[in-house]
Every structure is written in C-alpha cells, then in structure tokens.
Protein backbone atom coordinates (compact mmCIF):
# COMPACT_ATOMS: atom_id res chain seq x y z
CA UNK A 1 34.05 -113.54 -33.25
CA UNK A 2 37.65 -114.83 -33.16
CA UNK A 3 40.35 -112.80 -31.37
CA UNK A 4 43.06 -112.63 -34.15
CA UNK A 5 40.08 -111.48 -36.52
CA UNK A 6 39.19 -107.93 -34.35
CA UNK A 7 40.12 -104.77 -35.15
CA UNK A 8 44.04 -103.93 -34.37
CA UNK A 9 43.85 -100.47 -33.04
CA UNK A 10 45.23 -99.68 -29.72
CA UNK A 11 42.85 -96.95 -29.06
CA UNK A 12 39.21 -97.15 -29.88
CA UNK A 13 38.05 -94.27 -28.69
CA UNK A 14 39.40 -90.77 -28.39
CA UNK A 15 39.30 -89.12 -24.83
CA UNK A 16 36.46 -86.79 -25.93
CA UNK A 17 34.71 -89.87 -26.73
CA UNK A 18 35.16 -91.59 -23.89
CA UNK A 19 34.33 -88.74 -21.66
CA UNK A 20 31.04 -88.59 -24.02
CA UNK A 21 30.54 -92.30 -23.52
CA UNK A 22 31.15 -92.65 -19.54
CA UNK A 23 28.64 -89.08 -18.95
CA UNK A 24 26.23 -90.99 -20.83
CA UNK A 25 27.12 -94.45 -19.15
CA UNK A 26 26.72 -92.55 -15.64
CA UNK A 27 22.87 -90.73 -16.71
CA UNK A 28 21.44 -94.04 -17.90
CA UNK A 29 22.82 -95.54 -14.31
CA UNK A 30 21.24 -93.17 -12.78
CA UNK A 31 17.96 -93.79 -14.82
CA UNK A 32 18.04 -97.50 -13.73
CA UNK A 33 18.69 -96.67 -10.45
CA UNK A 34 15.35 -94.31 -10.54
CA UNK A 35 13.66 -97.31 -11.31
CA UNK A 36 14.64 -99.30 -8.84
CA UNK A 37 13.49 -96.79 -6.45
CA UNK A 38 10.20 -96.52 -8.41
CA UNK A 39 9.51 -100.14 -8.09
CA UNK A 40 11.02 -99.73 -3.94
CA UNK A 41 8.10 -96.85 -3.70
CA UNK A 42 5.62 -99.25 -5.67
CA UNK A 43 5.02 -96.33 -8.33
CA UNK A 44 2.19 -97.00 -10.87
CA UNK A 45 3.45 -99.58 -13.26
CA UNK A 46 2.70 -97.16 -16.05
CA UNK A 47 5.35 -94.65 -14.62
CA UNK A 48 7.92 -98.02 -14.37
CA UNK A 49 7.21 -98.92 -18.07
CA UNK A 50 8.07 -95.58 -19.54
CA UNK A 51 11.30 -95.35 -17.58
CA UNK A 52 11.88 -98.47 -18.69
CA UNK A 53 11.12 -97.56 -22.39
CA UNK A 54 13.80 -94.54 -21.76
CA UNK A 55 16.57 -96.56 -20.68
CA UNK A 56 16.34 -98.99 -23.06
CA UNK A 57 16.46 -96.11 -25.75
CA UNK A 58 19.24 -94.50 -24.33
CA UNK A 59 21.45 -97.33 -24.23
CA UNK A 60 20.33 -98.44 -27.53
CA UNK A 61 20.97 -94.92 -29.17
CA UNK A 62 24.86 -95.07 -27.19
CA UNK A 63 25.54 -98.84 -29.13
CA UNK A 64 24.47 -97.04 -32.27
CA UNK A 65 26.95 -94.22 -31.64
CA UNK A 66 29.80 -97.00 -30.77
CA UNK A 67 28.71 -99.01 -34.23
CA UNK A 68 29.33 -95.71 -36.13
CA UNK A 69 32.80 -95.14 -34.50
CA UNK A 70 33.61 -98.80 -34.75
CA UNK A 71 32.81 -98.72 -38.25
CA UNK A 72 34.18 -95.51 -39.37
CA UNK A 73 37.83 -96.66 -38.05
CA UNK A 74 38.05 -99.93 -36.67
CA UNK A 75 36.46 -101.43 -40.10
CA UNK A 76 37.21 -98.69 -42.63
CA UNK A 77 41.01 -99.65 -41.53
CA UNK A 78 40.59 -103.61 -41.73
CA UNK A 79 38.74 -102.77 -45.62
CA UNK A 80 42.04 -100.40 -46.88
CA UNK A 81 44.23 -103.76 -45.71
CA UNK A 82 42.38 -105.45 -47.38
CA UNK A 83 40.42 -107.62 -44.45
CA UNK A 84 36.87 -108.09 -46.28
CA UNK A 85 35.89 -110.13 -43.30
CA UNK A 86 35.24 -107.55 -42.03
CA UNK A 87 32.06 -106.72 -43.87
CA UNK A 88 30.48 -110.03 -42.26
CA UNK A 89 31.93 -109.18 -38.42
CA UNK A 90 29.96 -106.33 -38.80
CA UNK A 91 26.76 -107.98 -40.26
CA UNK A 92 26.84 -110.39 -37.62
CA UNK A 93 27.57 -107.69 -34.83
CA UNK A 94 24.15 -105.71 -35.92
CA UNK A 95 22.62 -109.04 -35.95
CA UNK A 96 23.42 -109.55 -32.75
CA UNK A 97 22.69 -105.96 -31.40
CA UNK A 98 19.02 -106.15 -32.77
C-alpha cells in the first residue's frame, strides 16, 4: 500500500484501546512463551498443538478487533472525503490477513 494513500489520522487508537490492545499483546506473549517452555519440557505434542491453536486464535481475534477500529474511523473518514480507494486498501488488507 502506498504511503500518501493511508489513513491521515494522528491517533489510531484511543488510550483505552491501546491499554486493551497491549494487555492482550502481553497474555498472548505469555502464551507463546508457555510454549516454548512446553516444547523445553518435551510436553506431549498434543498439549503443544492446542496451545498453538490458542495463540493463533487470540491474535487472530485482536487483528479482527484492529480491522473494525481501522474501518470504523480510519476508512469511514477517507469515504466522507471522498477517497473510494479506500474500499480496495481494505479488500486487499483482509486479503492479506486471511
């Protein structure tokens, strides 16, 4: 995506948000680090797997809840000046977050 095309607000994200964001940042960190231990401990792979399955859910679930924000200001702003483009960033962007 080109620079001079992304959204123009100075602040993303709220401070609520980005305490929200960082908690949740800090708990899947500490999920990944569990695994590493797991895999340190050589726990059953099963055990790995479904931690695994977990973190990747978790993080998955926080881009969702940054796509929402993103789109309910950062695009919502670029439609009422009149940026269409926008419509295809964000196409592309869930394209690439599949």
């Amino acid at each position: 995506m080109k620079e001079e095309t992304r959204c123009e607000i100075k602040e993303h994200h709220t401070a609520v948000e980005k305490d929200r964001f960082i908690k949740r940042l800090n708990k899947i960190e500490g999920q990944v680090r569990g695994i590493n231990k797991m895999i340190q401990v050589d726990r059953h792979c099963d055990d790995v797997l479904i931690q695994i399955a977990a973190v990747t859910s978790s993080l998955k679930t926080l881009g969702e809840e940054i796509l929402k924000n993103h789109m309910k200001n950062c695009m919502v702003e670029d439609i009422k000046k009149g940026k269409l483009e926008s419509i295809d960033e964000i196409m592309y962007l869930i394209g690439r977050m599949r």
